[in-house]
Structures are given as C-alpha cells and as structure tokens.
C-alpha atoms as a PDB file:
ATOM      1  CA  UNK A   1     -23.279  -1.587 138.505  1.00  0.00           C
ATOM      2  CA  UNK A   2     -25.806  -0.913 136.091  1.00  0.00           C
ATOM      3  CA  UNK A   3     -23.679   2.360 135.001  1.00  0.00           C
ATOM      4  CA  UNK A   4     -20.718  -0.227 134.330  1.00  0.00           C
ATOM      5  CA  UNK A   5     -23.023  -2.532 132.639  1.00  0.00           C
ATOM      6  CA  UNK A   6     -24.100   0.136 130.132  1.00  0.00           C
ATOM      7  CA  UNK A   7     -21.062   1.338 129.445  1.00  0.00           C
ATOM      8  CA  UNK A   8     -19.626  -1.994 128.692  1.00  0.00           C
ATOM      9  CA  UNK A   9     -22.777  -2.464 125.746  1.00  0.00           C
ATOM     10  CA  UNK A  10     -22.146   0.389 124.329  1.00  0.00           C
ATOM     11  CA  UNK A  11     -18.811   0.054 124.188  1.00  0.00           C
ATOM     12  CA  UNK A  12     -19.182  -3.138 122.775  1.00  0.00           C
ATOM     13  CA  UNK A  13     -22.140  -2.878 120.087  1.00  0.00           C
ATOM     14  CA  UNK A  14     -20.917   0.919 119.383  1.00  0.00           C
ATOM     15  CA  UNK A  15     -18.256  -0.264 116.692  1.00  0.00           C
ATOM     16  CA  UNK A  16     -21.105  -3.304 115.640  1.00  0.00           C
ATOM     17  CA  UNK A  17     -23.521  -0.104 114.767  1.00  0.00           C
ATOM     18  CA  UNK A  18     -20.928   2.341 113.034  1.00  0.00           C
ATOM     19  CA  UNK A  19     -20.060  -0.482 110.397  1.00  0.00           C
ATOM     20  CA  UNK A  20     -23.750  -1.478 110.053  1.00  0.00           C
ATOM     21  CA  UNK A  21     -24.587   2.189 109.633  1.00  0.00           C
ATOM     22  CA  UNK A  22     -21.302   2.764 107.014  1.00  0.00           C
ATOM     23  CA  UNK A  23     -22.192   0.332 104.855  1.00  0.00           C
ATOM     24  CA  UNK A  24     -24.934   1.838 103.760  1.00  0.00           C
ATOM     25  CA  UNK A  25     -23.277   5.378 104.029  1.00  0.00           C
ATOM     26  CA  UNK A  26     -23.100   7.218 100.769  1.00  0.00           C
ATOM     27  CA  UNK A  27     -19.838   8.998 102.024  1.00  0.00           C
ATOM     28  CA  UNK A  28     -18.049   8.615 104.914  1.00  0.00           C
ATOM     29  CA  UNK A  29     -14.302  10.801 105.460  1.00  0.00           C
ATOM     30  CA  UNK A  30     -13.337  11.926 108.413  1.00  0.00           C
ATOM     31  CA  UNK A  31     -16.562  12.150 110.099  1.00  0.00           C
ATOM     32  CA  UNK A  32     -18.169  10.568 112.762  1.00  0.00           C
ATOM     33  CA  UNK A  33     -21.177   9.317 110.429  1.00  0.00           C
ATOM     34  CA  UNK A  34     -21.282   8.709 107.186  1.00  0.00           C
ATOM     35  CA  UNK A  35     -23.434  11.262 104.551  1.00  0.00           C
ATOM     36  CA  UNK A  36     -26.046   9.935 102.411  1.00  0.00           C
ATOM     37  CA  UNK A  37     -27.975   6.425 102.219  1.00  0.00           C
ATOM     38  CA  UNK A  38     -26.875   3.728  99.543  1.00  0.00           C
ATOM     39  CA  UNK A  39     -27.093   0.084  98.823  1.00  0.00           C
ATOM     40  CA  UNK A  40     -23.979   0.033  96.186  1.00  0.00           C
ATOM     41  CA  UNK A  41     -21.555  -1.178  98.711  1.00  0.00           C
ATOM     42  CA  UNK A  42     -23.464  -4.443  98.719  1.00  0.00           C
ATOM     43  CA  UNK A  43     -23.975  -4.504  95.116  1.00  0.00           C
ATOM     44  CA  UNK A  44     -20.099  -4.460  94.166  1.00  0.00           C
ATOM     45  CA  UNK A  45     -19.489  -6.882  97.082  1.00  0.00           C
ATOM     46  CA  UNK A  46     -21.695  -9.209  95.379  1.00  0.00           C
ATOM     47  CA  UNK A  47     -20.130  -8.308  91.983  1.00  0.00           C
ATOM     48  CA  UNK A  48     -16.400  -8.985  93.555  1.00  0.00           C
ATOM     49  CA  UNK A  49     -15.089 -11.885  91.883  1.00  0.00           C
ATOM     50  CA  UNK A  50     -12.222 -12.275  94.312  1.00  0.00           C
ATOM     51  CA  UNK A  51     -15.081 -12.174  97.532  1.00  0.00           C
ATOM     52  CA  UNK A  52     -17.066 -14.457  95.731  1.00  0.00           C
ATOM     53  CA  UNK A  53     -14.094 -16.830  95.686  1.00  0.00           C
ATOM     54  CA  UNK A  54     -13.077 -15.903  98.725  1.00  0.00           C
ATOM     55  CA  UNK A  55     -16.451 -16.998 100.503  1.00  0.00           C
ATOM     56  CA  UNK A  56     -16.418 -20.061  98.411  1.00  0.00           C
ATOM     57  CA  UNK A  57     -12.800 -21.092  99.717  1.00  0.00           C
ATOM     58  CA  UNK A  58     -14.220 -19.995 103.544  1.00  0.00           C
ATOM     59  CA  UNK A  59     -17.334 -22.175 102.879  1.00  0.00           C
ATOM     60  CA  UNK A  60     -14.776 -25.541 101.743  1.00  0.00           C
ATOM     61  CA  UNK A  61     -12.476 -24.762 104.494  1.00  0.00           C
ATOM     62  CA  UNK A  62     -15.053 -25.028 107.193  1.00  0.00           C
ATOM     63  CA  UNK A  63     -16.648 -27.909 106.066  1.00  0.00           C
ATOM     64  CA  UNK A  64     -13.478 -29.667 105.329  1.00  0.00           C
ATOM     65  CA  UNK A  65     -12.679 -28.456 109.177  1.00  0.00           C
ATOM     66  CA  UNK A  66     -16.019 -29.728 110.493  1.00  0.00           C
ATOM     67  CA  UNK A  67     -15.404 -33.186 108.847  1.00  0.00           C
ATOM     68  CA  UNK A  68     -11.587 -33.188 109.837  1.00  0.00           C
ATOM     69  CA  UNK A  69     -12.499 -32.371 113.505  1.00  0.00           C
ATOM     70  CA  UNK A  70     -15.167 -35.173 113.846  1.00  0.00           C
ATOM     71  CA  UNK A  71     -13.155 -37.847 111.989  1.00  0.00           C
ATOM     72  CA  UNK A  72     -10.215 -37.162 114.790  1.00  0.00           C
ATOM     73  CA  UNK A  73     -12.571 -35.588 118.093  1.00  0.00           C
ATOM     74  CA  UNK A  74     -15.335 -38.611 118.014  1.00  0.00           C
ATOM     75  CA  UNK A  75     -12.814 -41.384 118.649  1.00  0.00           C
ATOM     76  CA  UNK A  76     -10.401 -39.243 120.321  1.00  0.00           C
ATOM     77  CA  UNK A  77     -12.784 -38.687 123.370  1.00  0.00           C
ATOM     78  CA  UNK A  78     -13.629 -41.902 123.805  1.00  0.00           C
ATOM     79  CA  UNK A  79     -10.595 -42.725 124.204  1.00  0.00           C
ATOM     80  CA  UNK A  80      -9.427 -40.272 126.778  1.00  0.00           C
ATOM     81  CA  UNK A  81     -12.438 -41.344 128.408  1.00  0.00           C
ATOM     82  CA  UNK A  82     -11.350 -45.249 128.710  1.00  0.00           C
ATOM     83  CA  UNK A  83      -7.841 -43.813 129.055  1.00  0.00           C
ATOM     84  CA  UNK A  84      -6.528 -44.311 132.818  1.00  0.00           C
ATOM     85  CA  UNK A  85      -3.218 -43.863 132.756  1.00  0.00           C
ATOM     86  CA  UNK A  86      -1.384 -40.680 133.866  1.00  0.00           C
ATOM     87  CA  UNK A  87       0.486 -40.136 130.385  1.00  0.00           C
ATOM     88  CA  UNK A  88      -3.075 -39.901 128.615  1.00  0.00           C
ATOM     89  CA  UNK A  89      -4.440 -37.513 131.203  1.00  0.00           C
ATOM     90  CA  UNK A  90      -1.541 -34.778 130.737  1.00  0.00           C
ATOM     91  CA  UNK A  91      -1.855 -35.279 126.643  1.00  0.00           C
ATOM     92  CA  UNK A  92      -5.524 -34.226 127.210  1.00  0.00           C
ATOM     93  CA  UNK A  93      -4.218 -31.360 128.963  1.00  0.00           C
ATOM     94  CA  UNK A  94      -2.112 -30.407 126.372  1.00  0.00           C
ATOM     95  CA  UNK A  95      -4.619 -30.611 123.935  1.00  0.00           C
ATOM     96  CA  UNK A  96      -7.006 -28.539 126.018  1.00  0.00           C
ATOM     97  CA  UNK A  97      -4.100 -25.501 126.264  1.00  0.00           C
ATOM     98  CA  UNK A  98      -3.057 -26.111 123.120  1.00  0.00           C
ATOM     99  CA  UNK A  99      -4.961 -22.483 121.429  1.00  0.00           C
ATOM    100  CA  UNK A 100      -3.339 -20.675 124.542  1.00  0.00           C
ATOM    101  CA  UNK A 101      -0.029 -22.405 124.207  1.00  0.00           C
ATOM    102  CA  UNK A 102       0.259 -21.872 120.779  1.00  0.00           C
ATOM    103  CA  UNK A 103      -0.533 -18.889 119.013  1.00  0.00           C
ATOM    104  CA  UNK A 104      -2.355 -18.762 115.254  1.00  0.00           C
ATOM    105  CA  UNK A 105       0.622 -16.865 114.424  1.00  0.00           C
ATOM    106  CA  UNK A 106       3.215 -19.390 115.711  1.00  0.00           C
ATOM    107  CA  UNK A 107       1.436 -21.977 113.987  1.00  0.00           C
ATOM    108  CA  UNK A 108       1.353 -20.225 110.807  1.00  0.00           C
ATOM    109  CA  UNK A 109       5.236 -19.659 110.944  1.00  0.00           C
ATOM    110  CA  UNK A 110       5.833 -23.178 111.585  1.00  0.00           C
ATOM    111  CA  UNK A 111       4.134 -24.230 109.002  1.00  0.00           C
ATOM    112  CA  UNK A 112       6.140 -21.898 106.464  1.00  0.00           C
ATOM    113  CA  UNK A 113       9.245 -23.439 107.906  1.00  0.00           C
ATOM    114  CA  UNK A 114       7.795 -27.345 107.436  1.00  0.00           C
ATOM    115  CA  UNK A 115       5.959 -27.125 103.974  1.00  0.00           C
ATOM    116  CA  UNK A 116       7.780 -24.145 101.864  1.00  0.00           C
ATOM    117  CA  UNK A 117      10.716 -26.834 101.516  1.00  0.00           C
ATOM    118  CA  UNK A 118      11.340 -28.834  98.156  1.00  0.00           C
ATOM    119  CA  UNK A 119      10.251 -32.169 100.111  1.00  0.00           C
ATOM    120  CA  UNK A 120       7.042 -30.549 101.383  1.00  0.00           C
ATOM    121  CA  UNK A 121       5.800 -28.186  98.970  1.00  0.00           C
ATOM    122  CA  UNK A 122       2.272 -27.668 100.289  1.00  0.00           C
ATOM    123  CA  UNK A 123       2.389 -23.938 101.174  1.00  0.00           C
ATOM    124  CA  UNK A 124      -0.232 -22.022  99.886  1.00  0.00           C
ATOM    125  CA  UNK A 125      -2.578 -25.103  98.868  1.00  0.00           C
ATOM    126  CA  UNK A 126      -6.053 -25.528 100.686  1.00  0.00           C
ATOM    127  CA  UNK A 127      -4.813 -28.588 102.259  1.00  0.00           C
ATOM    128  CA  UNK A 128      -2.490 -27.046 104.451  1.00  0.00           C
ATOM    129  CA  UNK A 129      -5.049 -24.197 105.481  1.00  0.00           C
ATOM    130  CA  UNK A 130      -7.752 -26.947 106.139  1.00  0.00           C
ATOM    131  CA  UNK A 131      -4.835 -28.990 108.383  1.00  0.00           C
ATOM    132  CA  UNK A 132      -4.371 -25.674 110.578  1.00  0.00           C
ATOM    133  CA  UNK A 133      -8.036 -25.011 110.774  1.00  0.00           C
ATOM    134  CA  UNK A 134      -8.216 -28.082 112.478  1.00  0.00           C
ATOM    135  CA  UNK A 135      -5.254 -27.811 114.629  1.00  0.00           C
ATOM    136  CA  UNK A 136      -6.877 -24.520 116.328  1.00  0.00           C
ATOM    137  CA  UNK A 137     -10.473 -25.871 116.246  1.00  0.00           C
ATOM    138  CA  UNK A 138      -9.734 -29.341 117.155  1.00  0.00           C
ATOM    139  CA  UNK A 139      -9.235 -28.704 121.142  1.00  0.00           C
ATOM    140  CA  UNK A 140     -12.572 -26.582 121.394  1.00  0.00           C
ATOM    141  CA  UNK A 141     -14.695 -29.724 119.944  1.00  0.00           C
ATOM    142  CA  UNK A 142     -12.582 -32.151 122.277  1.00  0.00           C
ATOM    143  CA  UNK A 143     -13.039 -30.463 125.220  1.00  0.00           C
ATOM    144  CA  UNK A 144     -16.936 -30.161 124.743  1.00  0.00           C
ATOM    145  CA  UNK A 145     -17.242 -33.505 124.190  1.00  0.00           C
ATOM    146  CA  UNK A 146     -14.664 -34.752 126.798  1.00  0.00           C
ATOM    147  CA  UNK A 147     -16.879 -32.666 129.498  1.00  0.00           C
ATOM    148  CA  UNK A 148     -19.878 -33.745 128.003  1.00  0.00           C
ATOM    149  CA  UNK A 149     -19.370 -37.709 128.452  1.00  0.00           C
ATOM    150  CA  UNK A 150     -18.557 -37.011 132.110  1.00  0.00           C
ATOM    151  CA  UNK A 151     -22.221 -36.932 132.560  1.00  0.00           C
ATOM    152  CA  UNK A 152     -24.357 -39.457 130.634  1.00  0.00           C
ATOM    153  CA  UNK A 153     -23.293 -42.447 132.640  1.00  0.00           C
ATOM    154  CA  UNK A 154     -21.385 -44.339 129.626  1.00  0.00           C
ATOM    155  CA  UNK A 155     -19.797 -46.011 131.583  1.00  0.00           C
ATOM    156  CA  UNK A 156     -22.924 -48.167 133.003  1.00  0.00           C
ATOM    157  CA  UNK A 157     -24.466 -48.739 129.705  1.00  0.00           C
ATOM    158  CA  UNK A 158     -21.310 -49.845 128.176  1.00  0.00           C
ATOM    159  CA  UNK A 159     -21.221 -52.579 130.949  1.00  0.00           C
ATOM    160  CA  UNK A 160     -25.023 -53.863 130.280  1.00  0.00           C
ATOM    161  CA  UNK A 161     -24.260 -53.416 126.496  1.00  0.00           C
ATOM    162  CA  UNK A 162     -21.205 -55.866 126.885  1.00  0.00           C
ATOM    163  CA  UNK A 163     -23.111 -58.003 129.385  1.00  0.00           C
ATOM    164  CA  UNK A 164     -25.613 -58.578 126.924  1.00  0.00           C
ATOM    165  CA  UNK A 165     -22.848 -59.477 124.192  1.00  0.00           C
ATOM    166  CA  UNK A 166     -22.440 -56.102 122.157  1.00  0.00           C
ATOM    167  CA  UNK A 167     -18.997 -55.867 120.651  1.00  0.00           C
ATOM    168  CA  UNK A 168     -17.050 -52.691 120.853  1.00  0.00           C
ATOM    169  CA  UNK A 169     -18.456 -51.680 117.574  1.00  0.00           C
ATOM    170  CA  UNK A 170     -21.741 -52.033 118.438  1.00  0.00           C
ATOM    171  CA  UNK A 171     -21.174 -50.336 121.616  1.00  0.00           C
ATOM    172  CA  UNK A 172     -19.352 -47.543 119.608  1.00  0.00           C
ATOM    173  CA  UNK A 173     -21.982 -47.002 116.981  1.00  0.00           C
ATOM    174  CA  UNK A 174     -24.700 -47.709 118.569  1.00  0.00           C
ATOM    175  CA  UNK A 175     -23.964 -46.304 122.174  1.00  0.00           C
ATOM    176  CA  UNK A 176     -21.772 -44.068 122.548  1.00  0.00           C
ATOM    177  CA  UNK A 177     -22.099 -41.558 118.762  1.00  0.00           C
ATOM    178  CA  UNK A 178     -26.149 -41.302 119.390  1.00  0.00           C
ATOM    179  CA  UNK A 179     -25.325 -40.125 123.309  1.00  0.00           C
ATOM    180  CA  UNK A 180     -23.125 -36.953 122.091  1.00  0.00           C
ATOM    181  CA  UNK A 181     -24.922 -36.108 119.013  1.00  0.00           C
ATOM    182  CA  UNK A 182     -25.883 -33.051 120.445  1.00  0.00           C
ATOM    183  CA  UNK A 183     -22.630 -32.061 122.269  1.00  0.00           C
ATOM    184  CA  UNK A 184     -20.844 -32.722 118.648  1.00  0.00           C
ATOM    185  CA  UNK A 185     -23.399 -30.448 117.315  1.00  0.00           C
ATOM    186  CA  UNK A 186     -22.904 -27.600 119.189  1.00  0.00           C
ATOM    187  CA  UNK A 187     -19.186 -27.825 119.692  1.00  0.00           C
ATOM    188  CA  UNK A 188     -19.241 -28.208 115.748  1.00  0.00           C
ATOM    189  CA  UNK A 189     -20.941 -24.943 115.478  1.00  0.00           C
ATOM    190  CA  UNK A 190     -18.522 -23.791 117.350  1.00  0.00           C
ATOM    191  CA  UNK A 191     -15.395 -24.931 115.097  1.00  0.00           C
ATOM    192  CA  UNK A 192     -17.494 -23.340 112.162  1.00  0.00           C
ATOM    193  CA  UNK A 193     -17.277 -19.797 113.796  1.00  0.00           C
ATOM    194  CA  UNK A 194     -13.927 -19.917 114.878  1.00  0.00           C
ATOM    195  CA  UNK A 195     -12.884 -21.346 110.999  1.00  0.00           C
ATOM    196  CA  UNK A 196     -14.996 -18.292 109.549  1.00  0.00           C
ATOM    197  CA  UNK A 197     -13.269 -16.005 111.299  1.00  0.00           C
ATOM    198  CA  UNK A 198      -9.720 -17.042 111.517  1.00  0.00           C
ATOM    199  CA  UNK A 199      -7.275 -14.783 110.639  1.00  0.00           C
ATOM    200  CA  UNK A 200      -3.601 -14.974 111.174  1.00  0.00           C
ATOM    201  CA  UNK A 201      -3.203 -18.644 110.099  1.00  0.00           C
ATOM    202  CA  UNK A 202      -4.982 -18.008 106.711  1.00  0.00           C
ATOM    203  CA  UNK A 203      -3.153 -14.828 106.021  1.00  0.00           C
ATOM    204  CA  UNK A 204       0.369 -16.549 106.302  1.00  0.00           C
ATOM    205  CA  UNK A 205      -0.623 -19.458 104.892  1.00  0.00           C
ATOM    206  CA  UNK A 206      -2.961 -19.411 102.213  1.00  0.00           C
ATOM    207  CA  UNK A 207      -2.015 -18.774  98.380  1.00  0.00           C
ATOM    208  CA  UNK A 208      -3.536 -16.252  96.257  1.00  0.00           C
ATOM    209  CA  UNK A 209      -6.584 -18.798  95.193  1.00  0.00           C
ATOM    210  CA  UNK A 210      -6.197 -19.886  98.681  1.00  0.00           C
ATOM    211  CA  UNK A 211      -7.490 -17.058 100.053  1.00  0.00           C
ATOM    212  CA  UNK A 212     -10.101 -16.838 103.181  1.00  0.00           C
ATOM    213  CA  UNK A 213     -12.846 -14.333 103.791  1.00  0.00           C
ATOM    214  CA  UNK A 214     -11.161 -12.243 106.367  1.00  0.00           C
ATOM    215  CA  UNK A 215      -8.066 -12.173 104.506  1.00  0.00           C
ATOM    216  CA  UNK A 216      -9.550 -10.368 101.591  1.00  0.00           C
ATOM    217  CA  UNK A 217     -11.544  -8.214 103.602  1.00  0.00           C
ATOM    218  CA  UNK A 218      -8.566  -6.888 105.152  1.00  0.00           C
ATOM    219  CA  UNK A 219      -6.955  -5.751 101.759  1.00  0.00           C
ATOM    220  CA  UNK A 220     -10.882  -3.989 101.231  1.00  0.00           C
ATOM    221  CA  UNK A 221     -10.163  -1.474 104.350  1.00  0.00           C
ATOM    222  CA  UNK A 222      -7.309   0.257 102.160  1.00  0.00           C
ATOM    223  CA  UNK A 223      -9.429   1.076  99.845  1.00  0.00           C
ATOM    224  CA  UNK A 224     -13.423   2.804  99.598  1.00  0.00           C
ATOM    225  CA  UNK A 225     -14.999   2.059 103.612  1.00  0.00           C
ATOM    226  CA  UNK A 226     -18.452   1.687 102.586  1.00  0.00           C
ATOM    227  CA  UNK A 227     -17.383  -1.610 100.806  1.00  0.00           C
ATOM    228  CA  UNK A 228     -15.600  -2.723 103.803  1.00  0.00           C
ATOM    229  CA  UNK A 229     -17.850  -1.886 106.101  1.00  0.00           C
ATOM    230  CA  UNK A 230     -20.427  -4.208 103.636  1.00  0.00           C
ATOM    231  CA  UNK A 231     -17.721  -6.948 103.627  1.00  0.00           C
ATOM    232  CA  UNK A 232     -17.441  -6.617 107.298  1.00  0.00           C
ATOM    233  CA  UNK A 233     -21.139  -6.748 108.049  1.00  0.00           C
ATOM    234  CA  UNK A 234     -21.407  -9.927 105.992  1.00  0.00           C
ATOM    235  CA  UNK A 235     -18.389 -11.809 107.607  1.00  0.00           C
ATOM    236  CA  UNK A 236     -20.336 -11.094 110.936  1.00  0.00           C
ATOM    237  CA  UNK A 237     -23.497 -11.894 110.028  1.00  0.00           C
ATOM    238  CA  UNK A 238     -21.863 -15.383 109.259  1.00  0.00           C
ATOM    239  CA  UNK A 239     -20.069 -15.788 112.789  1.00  0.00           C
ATOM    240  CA  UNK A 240     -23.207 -14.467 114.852  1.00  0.00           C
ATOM    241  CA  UNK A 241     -25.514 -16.941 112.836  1.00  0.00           C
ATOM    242  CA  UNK A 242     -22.884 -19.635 113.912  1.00  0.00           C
ATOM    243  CA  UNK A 243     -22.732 -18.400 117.483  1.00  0.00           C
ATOM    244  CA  UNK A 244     -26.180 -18.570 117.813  1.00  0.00           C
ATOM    245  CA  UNK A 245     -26.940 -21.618 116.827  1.00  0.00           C
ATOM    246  CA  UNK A 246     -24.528 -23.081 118.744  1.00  0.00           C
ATOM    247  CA  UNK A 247     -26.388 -21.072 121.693  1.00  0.00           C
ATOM    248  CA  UNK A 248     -29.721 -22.841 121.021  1.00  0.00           C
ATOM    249  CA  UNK A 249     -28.546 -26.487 120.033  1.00  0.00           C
ATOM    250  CA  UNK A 250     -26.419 -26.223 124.022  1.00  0.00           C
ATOM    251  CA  UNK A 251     -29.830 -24.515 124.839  1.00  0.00           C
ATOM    252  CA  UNK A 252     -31.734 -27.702 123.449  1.00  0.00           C
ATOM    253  CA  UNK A 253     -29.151 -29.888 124.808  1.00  0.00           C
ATOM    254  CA  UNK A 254     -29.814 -29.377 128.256  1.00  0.00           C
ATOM    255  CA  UNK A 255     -33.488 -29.582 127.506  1.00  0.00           C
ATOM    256  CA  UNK A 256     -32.805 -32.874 126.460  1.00  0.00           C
ATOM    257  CA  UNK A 257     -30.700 -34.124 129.374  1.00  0.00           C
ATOM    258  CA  UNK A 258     -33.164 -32.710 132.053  1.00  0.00           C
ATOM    259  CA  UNK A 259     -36.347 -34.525 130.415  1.00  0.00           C
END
C-alpha cells in the first residue's frame, strides 16, 4: 500500500517539480534537466504584453463568473429547495450532470454555431466567454449550496420567521443569504479555479483580445520552454492558491457548524 501510495506522489508532483525546476533552467533540450540557473524566464513573462493582457482578461472573466454564478446559484437553490414537485427535482439533476453531460468542447462548438451568425454576432467578445464560464461553473456552486441547505434546518426557522410576520424578503435576506455565506464562499472559490484554468471553451471561443491565460500559454510551449515552464508555474500558482482556500474556508465551515 504504501509502495502504491508513493508511487502515485511521485507520479503526480514529478511533472509539478520538472516545470518548477525548468523555469528557472538556463537551457533545457533534450535532457532530462535543464543546464544552468536563471530568472529571465520570469522577467520576459512579466515584460509580455500579450500575458499581461491575457491575465487581465482571466482576472475580468472570473470575477464576471463569480458575480454571474451568485446572481443565478443564490436564488436558484432556494428554490429547488421549496421546489416539491417531480419536474423540479429531475431539472436539478440535470443541472448537477450537466459538466459530465456536456463537454467544454461541445459547448464551445455550440456556441460557434449560435453566435457566429449575422443575428448573433457575439463570437469572440468577452461576453460570450463570461456566459460559458458560467455555464460550466454554475452546477459546481449549485450543488454545494443545494447540499449545504440540507443541513441548517431552514426549513424551521423559516416557519418561526413567518410566524412572527417576516415577509419572504425578510426571510430571504435576512435568513436564508447569512446561513450559506460560507458554503457560497467556498463553492465560489471553487468556480474561480475552474474559470482560471479553463481551457477548451476559451480557446474556441475567445477573440484575439479575448484571450484567456491558458490559451496564450499554450501558443508559449512552441516556442523557448523556460518561458513556458514560467507561464506554467504562474497559472498554477493561481489555481492552487484558489484550491486552497477553498480547502480552509470548507475547513472553517465545518468549524462553524459544529460550534
């Protein structure tokens, strides 16, 4: 077992090492490691207009995803939670399998079909790559927070709420938001590192100006691999900072909910 284990780890952080180690590699061709030690890589990634763009469209596009998501998950939960009726439970469903279901990739093509027409001429604008961000993130935020509500009783506060004469707003606002502010945190954290690192979508659908963080740094592994080993190390840096903050604000969750 613990053979299997440690051959899983280093199979895992081996390629996580080799890029950290390359982008500081002076030269690296058709060796194993890299020869000599330089920071230069970094320097020209910072000196790359079109990654400085790039991160700057990555950085709108999740927030733009984080605010689309919560706009359409908050009041979407609730109501699958006061939903009762067979027709809403197998929409949740759908929802739920909808990244499984429906590939990036399948996505992407559709929209190419919808909005490269002379009625709908949207491809290639920010919009549309902020719309599918939140197509493919939407269903991970929903299904935290439609898990989460199972347990914090909302049901019997709602009722003394409404006894006491709080309208639906009040119970909405008041109630209900304040009781998943920390599963809409972490599943929020959670949209942000699947946004940063989306691929497929953003590479069929994004314009030149358009263009994402991981679509750019695919286009810097044809040329020098120092600098894309830098890009690379940067783009994950991002996504593990994401990952593990959503890892301590669950952590902190459940702190809460056992006090």
């Amino acid at each position: 077992m613990y053979i299997t284990t440690g051959l899983y780890l280093i199979y895992l952080f081996l390629p996580l090492i080799l890029l950290l180690v390359g982008s500081f590699g002076e030269v690296w061709t058709n060796t194993l490691l890299p020869r000599g030690i330089t920071n230069q890589w970094y320097l020209e990634l910072w000196m790359d207009s079109s990654f400085r763009r790039a991160f700057t469209v990555s950085m709108k596009v999740v927030l733009a995803t984080i605010a689309g998501c919560t706009l359409i998950a908050v009041p979407l939960s609730y109501a699958i939670y006061r939903g009762k009726s067979r027709g809403v439970k197998i929409c949740t469903r759908i929802v739920f399998l909808l990244p499984i279901a429906v590939p990036p990739v399948v996505l992407a093509f559709g929209f190419i079909l919808v909005f490269s027409s002379d009625v709908l001429p949207w491809l290639g604008s920010i919009w549309l790559l902020i719309a599918g961000h939140v197509v493919l993130t939407l269903p991970y935020l929903l299904n935290t927070l439609v898990n989460d509500i199972r347990h914090i009783q909302l049901e019997e506060l709602e009722l003394v709420s409404e006894t006491l004469g709080a309208s639906f707003r009040h119970r909405f606002f008041d109630i209900f938001v304040p009781l998943i502010r920390h599963s809409l945190a972490s599943g929020l954290i959670t949209v942000a590192a699947l946004s940063i690192g989306e691929f497929q979508l953003s590479n069929l659908v994004s314009g030149f100006l358009s263009r994402t963080y991981p679509v750019v740094l695919l286009q810097a592994f044809y040329g020098a691999t120092g600098f894309a080993c830098a890009a690379t190390v940067i783009l994950l840096v991002i996504a593990l900072s994401a990952a593990f903050s959503g890892a301590w604000t669950a952590r902190s969750t459940s702190r809460v909910r056992k006090s």
